[in-house]
Protein backbone atom coordinates (compact mmCIF):
# COMPACT_ATOMS: atom_id res chain seq x y z
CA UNK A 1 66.05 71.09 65.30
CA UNK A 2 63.87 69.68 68.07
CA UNK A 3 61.27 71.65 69.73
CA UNK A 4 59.18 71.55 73.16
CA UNK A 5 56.22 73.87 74.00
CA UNK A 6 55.17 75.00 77.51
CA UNK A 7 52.99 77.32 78.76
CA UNK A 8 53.05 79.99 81.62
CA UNK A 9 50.37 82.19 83.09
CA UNK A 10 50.26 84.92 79.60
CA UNK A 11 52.80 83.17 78.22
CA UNK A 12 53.86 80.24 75.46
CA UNK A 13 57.27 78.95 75.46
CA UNK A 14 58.67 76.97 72.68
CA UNK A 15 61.92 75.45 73.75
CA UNK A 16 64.52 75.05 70.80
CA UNK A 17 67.32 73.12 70.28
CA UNK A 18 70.13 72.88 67.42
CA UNK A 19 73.13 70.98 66.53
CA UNK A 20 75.81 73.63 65.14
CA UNK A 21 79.18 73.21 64.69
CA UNK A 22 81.63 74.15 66.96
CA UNK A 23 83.83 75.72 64.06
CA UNK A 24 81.33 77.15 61.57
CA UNK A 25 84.15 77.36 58.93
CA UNK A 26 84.65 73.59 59.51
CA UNK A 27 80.99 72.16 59.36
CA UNK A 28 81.82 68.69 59.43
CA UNK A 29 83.83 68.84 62.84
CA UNK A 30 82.91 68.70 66.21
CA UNK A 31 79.22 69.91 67.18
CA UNK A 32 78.33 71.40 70.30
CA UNK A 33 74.02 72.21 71.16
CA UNK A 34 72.63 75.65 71.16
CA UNK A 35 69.35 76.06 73.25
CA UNK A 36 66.89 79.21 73.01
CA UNK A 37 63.50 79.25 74.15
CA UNK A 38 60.98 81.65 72.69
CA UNK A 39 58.49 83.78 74.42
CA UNK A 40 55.27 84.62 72.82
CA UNK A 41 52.80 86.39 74.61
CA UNK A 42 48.97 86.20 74.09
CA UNK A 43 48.27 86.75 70.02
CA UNK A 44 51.11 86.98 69.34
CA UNK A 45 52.05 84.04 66.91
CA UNK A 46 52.37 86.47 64.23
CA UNK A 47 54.46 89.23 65.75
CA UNK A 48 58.03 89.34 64.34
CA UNK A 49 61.10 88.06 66.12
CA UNK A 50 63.49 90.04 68.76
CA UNK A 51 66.54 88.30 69.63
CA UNK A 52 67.49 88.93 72.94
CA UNK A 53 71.02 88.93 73.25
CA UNK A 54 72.58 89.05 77.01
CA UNK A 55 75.48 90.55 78.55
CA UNK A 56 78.53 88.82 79.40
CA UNK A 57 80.02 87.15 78.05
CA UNK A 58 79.45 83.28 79.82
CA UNK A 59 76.09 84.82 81.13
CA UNK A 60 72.68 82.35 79.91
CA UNK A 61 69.49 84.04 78.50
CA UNK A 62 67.28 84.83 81.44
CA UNK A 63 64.37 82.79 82.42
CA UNK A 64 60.93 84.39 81.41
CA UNK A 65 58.16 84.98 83.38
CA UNK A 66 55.77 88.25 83.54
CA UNK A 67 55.50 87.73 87.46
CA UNK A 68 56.22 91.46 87.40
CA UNK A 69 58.83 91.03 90.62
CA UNK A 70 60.71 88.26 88.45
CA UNK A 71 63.75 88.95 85.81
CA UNK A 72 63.21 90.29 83.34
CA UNK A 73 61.14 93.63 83.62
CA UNK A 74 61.48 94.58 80.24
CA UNK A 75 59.88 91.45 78.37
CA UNK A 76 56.23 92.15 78.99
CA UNK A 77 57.10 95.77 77.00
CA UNK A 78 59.27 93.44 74.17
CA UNK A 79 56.23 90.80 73.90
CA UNK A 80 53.73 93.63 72.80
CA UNK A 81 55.69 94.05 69.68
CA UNK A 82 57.33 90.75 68.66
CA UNK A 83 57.95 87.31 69.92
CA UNK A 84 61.19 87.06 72.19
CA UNK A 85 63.79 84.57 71.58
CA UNK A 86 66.13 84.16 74.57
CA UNK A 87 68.90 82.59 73.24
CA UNK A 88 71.58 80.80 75.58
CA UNK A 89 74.79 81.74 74.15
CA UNK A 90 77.10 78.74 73.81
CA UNK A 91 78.90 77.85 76.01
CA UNK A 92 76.23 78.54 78.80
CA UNK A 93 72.91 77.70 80.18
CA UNK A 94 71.60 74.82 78.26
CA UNK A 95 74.07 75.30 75.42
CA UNK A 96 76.93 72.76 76.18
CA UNK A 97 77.57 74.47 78.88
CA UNK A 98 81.39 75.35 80.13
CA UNK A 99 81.82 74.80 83.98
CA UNK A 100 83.59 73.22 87.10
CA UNK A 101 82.81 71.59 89.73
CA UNK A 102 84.00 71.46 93.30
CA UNK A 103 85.41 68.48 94.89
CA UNK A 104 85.04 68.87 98.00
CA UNK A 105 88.18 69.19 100.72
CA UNK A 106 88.52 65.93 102.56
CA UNK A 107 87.13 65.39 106.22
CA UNK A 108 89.35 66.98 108.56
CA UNK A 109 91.10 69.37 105.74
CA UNK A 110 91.03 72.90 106.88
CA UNK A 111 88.20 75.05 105.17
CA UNK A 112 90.18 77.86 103.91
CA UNK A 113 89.78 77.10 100.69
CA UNK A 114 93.55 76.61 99.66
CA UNK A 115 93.27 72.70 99.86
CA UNK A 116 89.80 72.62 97.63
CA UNK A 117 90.10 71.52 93.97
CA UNK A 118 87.61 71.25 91.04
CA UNK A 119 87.67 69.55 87.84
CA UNK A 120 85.79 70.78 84.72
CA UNK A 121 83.70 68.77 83.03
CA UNK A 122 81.94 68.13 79.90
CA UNK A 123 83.03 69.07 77.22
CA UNK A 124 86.42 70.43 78.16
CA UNK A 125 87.25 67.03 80.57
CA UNK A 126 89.45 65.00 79.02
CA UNK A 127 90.79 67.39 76.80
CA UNK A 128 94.71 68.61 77.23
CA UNK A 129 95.30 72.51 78.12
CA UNK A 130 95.99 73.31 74.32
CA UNK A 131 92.77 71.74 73.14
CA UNK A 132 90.89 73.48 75.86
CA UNK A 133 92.20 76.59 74.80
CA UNK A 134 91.59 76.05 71.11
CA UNK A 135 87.55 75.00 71.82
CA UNK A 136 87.36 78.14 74.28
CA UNK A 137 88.58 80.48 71.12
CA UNK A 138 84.91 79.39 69.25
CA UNK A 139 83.21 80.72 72.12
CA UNK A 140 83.28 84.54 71.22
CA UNK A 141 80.53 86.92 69.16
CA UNK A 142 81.37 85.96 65.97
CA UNK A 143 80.47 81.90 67.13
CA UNK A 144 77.16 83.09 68.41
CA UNK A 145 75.95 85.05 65.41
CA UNK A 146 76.44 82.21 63.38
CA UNK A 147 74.60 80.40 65.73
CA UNK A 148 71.83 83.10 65.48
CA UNK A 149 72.02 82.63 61.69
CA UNK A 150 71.82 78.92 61.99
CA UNK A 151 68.76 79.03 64.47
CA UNK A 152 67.22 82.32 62.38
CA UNK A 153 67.16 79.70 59.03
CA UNK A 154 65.69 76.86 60.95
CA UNK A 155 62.70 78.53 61.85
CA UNK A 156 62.26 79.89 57.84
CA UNK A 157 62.72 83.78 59.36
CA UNK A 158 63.71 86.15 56.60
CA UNK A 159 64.65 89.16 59.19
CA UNK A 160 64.49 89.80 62.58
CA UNK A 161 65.48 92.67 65.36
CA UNK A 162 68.22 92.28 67.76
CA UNK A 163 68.19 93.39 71.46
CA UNK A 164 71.58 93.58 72.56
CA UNK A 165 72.53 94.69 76.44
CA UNK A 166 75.84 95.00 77.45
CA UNK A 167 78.30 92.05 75.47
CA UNK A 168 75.58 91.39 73.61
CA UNK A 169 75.62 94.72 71.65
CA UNK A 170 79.14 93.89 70.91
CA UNK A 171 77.59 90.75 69.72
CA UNK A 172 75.08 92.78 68.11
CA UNK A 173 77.68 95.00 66.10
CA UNK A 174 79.17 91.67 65.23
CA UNK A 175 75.92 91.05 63.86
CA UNK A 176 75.52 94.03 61.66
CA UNK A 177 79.43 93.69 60.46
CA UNK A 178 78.89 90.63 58.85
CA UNK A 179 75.22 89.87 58.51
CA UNK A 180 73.45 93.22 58.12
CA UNK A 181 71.27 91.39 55.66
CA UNK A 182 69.42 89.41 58.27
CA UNK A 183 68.35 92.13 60.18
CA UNK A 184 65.39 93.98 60.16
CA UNK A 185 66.75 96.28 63.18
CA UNK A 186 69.00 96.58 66.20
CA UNK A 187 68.33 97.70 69.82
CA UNK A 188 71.12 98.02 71.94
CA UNK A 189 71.64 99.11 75.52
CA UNK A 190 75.37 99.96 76.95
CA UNK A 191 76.67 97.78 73.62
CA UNK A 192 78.42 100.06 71.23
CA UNK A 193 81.74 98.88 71.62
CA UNK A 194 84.80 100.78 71.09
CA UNK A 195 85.56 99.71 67.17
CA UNK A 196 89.69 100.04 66.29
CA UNK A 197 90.83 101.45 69.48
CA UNK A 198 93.75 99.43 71.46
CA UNK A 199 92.99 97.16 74.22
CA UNK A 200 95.02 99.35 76.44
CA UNK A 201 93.36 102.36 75.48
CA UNK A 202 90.30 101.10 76.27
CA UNK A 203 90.79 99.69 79.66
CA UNK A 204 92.75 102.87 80.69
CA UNK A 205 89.67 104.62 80.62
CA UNK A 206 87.63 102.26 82.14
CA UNK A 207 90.37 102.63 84.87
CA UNK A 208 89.86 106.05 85.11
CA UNK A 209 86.23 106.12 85.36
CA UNK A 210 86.69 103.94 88.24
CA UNK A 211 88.78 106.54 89.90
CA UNK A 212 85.85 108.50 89.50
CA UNK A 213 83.32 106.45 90.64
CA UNK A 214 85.26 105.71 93.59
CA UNK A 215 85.38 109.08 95.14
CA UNK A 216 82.10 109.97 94.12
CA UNK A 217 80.61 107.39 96.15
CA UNK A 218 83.26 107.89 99.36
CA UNK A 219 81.66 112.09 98.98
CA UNK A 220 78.04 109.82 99.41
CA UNK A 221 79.46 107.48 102.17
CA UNK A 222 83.03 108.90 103.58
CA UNK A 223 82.73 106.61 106.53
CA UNK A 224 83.40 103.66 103.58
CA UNK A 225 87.28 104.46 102.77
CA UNK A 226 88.30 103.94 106.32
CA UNK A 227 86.28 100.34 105.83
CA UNK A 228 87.63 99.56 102.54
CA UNK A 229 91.04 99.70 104.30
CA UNK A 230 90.43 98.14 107.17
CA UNK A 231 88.78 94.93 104.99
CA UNK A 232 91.33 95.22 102.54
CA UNK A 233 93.84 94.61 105.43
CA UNK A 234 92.06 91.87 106.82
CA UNK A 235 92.20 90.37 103.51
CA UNK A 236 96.23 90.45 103.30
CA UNK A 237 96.13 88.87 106.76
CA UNK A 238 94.20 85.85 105.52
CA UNK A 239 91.08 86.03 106.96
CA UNK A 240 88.70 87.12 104.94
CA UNK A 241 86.87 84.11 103.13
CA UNK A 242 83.92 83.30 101.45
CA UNK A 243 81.33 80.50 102.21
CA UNK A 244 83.14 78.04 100.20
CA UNK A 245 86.20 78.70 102.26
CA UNK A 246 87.90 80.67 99.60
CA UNK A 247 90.26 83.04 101.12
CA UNK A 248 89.94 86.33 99.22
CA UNK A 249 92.80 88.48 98.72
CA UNK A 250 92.73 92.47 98.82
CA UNK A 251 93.04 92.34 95.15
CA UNK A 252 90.14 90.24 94.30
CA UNK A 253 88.35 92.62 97.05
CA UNK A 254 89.00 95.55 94.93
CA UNK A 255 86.41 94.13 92.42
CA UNK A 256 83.26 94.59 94.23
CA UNK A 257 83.52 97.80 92.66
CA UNK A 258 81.44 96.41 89.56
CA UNK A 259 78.74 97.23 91.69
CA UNK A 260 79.43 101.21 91.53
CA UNK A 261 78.76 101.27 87.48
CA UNK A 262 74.77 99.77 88.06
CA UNK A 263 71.78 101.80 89.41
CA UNK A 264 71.65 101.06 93.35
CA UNK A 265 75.31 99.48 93.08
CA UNK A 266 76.65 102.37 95.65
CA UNK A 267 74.31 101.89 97.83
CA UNK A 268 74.71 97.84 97.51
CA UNK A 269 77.88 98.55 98.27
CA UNK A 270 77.78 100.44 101.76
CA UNK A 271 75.43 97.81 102.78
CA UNK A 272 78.08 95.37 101.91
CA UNK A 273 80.54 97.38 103.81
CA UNK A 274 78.62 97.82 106.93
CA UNK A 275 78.58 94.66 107.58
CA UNK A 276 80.71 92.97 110.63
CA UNK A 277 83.35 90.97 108.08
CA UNK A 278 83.75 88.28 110.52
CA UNK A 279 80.13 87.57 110.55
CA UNK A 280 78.42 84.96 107.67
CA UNK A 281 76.11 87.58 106.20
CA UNK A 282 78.94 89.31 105.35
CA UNK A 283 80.74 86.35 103.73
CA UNK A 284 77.69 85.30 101.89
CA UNK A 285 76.89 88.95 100.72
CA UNK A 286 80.57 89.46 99.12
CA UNK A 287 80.52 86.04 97.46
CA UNK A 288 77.49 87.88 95.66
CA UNK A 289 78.94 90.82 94.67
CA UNK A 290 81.90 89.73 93.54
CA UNK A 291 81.75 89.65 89.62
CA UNK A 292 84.28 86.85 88.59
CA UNK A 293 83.32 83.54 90.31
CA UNK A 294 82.67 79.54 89.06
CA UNK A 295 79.12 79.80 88.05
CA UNK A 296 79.90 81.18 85.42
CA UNK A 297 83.31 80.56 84.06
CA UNK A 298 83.48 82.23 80.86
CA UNK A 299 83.02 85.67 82.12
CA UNK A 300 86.15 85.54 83.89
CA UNK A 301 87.71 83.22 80.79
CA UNK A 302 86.65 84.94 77.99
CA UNK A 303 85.85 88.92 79.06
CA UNK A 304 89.05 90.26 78.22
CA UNK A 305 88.96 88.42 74.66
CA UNK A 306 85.37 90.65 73.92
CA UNK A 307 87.74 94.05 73.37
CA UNK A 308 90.62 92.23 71.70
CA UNK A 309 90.11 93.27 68.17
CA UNK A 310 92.16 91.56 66.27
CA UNK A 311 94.89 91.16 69.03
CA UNK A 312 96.20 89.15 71.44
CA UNK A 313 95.43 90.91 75.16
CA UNK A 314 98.20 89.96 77.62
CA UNK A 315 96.39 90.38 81.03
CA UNK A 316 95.21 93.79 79.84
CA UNK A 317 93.51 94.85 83.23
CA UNK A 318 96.55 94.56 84.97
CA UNK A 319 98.96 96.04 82.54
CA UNK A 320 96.85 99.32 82.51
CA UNK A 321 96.35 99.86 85.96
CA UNK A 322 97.33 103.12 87.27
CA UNK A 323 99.74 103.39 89.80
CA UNK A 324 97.43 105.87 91.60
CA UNK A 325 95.08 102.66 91.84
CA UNK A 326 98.23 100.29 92.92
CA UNK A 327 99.26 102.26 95.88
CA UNK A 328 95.67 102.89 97.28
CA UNK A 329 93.07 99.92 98.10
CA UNK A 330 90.16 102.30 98.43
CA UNK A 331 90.39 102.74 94.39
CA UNK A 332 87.72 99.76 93.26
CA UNK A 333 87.86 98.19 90.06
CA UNK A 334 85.01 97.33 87.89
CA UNK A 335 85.37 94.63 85.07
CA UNK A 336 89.14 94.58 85.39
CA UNK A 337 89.91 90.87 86.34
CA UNK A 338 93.77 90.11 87.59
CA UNK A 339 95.74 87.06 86.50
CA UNK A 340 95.90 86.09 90.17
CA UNK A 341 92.05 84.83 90.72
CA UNK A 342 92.76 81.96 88.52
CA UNK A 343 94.80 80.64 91.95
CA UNK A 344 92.32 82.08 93.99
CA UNK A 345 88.99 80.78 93.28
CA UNK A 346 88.91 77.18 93.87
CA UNK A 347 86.17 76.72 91.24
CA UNK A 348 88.22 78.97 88.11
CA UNK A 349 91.64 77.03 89.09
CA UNK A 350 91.14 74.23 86.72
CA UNK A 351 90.93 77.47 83.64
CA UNK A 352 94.26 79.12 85.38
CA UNK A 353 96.38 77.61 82.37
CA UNK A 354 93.86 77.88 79.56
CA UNK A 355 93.58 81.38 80.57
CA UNK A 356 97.36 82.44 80.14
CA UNK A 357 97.14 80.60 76.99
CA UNK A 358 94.45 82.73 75.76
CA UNK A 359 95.83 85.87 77.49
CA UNK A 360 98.29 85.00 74.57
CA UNK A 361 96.14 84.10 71.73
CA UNK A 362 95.86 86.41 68.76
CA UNK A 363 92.30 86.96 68.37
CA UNK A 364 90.39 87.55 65.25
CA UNK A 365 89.13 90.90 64.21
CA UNK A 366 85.58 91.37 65.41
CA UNK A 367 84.17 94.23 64.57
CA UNK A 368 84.60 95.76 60.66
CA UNK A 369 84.03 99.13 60.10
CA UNK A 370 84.24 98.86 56.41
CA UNK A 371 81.11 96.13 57.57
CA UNK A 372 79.12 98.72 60.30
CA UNK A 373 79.33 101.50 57.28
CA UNK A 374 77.91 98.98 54.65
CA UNK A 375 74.77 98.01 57.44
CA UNK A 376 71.98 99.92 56.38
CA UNK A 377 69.93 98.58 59.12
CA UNK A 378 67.88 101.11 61.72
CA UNK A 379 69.83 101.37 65.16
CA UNK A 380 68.61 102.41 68.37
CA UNK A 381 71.07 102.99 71.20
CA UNK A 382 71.15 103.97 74.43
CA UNK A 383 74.54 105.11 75.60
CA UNK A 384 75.02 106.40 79.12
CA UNK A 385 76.77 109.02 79.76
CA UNK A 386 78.78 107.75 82.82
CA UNK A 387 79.20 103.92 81.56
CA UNK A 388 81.71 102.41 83.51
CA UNK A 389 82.00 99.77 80.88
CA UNK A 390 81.50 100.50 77.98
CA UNK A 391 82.80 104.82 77.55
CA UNK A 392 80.65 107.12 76.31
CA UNK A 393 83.06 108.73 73.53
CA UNK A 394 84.08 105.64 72.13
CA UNK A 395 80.36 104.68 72.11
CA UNK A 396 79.45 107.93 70.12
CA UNK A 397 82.57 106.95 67.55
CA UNK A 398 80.93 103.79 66.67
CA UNK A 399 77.32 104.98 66.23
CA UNK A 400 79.03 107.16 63.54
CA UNK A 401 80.35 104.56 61.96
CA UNK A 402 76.40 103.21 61.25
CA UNK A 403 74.24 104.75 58.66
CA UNK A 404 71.28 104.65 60.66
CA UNK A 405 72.23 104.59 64.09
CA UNK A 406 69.53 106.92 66.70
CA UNK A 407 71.76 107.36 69.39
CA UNK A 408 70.06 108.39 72.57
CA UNK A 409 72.85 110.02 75.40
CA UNK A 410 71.39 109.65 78.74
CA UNK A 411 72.77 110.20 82.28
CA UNK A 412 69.24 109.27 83.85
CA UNK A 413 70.66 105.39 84.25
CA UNK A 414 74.15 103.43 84.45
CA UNK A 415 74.81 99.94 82.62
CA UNK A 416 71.73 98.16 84.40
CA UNK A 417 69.50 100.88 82.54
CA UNK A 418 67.48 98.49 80.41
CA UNK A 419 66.91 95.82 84.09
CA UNK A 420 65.97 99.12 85.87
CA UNK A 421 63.03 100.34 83.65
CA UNK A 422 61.18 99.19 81.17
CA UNK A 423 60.38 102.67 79.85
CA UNK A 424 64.20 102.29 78.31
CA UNK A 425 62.84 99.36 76.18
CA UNK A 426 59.74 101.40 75.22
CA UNK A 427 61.79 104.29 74.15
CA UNK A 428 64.51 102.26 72.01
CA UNK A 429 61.76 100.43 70.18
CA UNK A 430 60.39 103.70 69.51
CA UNK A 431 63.34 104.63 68.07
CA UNK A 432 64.27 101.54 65.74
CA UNK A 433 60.54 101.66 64.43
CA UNK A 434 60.77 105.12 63.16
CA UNK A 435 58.01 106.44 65.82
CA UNK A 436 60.36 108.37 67.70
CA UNK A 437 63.17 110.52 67.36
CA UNK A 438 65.96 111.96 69.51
C-alpha cells in the first residue's frame, strides 16, 4: 500500500493506493491498481470509516471539497460522523482506468464524425477482442468488494459502514451477500436492486416508467413533443451532431430522457429543447446530457451486466422495448442503451465488439438471497417512490429479504435524492445508527 497526505481548507486527504489482483480467485495473476482517497474532517482521526460507494457503473469517486457549491453536498454531513473513503472503482478514475482516445480525422476529412476513430489504451491495447472481453468481466460488484476487502485489511479496520448511491447499492448488497461480516452498517440511496427477477422483467418496467415520465413532463411542457419530433427528424436526416462531429441518430436522441428520472432533469430538459438545434449551444448542451458517451466507457460497457444475475443479457434494452415506444420518438428512454451507439460514438467504437461479446457472456450470480437473509447488519434505505431506475416494488422485495433493513419510501426526491440534499444523508444515518425510525 502506498500512501500520500494533502490537506484542504477543513479537510485532510490521505491518498491510497493498492496492488490487487485482477482475478481475486487467481491471486498470483495479473494485477491491476485500486486508488481511494480518504476524507477526514477536523478531529476526526478517530471517527469510524464510511465507504462511499458511487453510482455507475464506470463512474470515479467524486473529488472532495466542502466549498459548499462543489460536488459533493452530502460529505460535510458524512464527515461529522466518520471518515469518508472515496474509493475509485476499478476500472475508473485513478484505478487502471478503462478508456479511448480520439484520433483525430485527418486535415481536410469532413467533421461529421463518421471518418473519426479511437484506439483504447492501457490496459486493454494490445490485447485481442476475446481477452478484452475476459478482463472487462472482473470489472463488476463482486471485483470491487473484494477490492474494498483488500483495502479495508490494509488499513487494520475491523468494520466499517457502506454508503451506496445508485450501482453502488447494488455493490453494496453485493457487499452484505458475501461479506456481511465486515460491516458495521449499510446506507443506501436508489440501490436496492431487484434480487432474482429476469433481466427482461426488469427493464420492462423501467420501460414503462419511462412512458410515464414522458407524458408527465409533455402535461408540464406540451410545446416539447412537437420539438422532440421535429429534432428527432433532423436527426434521421443527418444533421444533428455533436461538438466532436458525431452525428447522432434519433435513437441515441431518445436517451436524453435519463434526465427525466433526476430532480430538475424535466426542466434540464426543456431548456435543452428550446434551444435552436443548429446553433453550438445546443450541440454542446446535448453532448452533456446524453448519458452513454467516451469519458466514461464502462457505463455504456458494463451497465447492462449490473442486472444480469446470473445470466447472460442479450442487448436487453432493446429486446424489451415496447412497441408503443418504437413507433413514437417522443417516448424517451432512460438507462436503456441500444446496440447501435457502439457505431455511433466515435470514442465507444473501439468496445463495439467486446460489447456483443459480453452482451453474450453468462454472468455470475451477484446477489444471494440465501446471503442478504444471513446479513444481520443494520440497513438504511431510501427508496423513491417514482425511481426510474431502480422500481420501487422490486426495491421493497429486497429490503425484505434483509433482517434489518429501515426502509424509508419517499416521493419527496427522484434518483439524484442523496446530490440534491444533504438532509437525505442526515436522515439515513439516523436510521442505520438506531436514532431514528421510520
Amino acid at each position: 500500500m502506498r500512501t500520500t497526505t494533502e490537506t484542504l481548507p477543513g479537510l485532510t486527504l490521505t491518498n491510497l493506493t493498492l496492488d490487487v489482483p485482477l482475478d481475486h480467485a487467481h491471486p498470483d495473476g495479473r494485477t491491476i491498481e485500486v486508488f481511494a482517497r480518504i476524507a477526514t474532517g477536523e478531529g476526526g482521526e478517530q471517527k469510524p470509516y464510511l465507504v462511499f460507494l458511487q453510482g455507475g457503473p464506470g463512474n470515479e469517486s467524486p473529488r472532495p471539497t466542502l466549498v459548499p457549491s462543489a460536488a459533493p453536498g452530502w460529505l460535510p454531513r458524512a464527515l461529522q460522523d466518520y471518515r469518508v473513503v472515496l474509493l475509485d472503482q476499478r476500472g475508473t478514475g485513478r484505478s487502471t482506468p478503462i478508456s479511448s482516445t480520439p484520433i483525430s480525422p485527418a486535415p481536410g476529412a469532413s467533421p461529421t464524425g463518421r471518418h473519426a476513430e479511437a484506439t483504447v489504451t492501457a490496459p486493454l491495447a494490445g490485447l485481442g477482442t476475446d481477452d478484452q472481453a475476459e478482463y472487462l468481466t472482473h470489472l463488476r460488484a463482486d471485483e470491487i468488494v473484494n477490492d474494498c476487502e483488500a483495502i479495508r485489511e490494509a488499513l487494520g479496520v475491523a468494520k466499517w459502514t457502506l454508503l451506496g448511491q445508485s450501482f453502488g447499492g447494488f455493490t453494496s448488497l453485493r457487499y452484505l451477500s458475501a461479506h456481511p461480516e465486515s460491516l458495521a452498517g449499510a446506507i443506501l440511496t436508489g440501490g436496492l436492486s431487484a434480487v432474482g427477477h429476469p433481466i427482461e422483467d426488469i427493464y420492462a418496467t423501467t420501460w414503462a416508467i419511462m412512458v410515464r415520465k414522458s407524458e408527465e413532463h409533455y402535461r408540464r411542457f406540451p410545446g416539447d413533443r412537437d420539438l422532440v419530433r421535429r429534432i428527432s427528424a433532423l436527426c434521421e436526416q443527418g444533421r444533428i451532431s455533436l461538438p466532436n462531429g458525431d452525428l447522432v441518430s434519433a435513437e441515441r436522441f431518445r436517451t436524453v430522457g435519463i434526465r427525466l428520472g433526476m430532480q430538475g432533469g424535466s426542466e434540464q430538459l426543456h431548456y435543452l429543447l428550446e434551444l435552436d438545434p443548429s446553433s453550438a449551444a445546443f450541440s454542446h448542451d446535448l453532448a452533456g446530457a446524453l448519458p452513454f458517451g467516451g469519458r466514461n466507457p464502462l457505463y455504456a460497457v458494463l451497465h447492462e451486466s449490473s442486472y444480469a444475475d446470473g445470466v447472460a443479457t442479450r442487448w436487453a434494452a432493446d429486446r424489451t422495448m415496447p412497441d408503443r415506444v418504437r413507433e413514437d420518438v417522443t417516448l424517451l428512454g432512460g438507462e436503456h442503451i441500444h446496440r447501435t451507439l457502439f457505431g455511433e460514438d466515435s470514442e465507444l467504437r473501439p468496445f463495439a465488439a467486446v460489447a456483443d461479446l459480453l452482451a453474450e457472456h453468462e454472468w455470475n450470480r451477484m446477489y444471494l438471497p440465501d446471503g442478504l437473509a444471513r446479513a444481520d447488519v443494520p440497513v438504511a434505505a431510501a427508496v423513491y417512490q417514482n425511481d426510474a431506475y431502480v422500481p420501487l416494488d422490486y426495491s421493497l422485495e429486497t429490503a425484505a429479504l434483509l433482517p434489518d433493513c429501515r426502509a424509508w419510501v419517499t416521493s419527496e426526491y427522484e434518483h439524484n435524492g442523496l446530490r440534491m440534499d444533504p438532509g437525505v444523508l442526515d436522515h439515513l444515518i439516523g436510521l442505520v445508527q438506531g436514532r431514528r425510525w421510520q
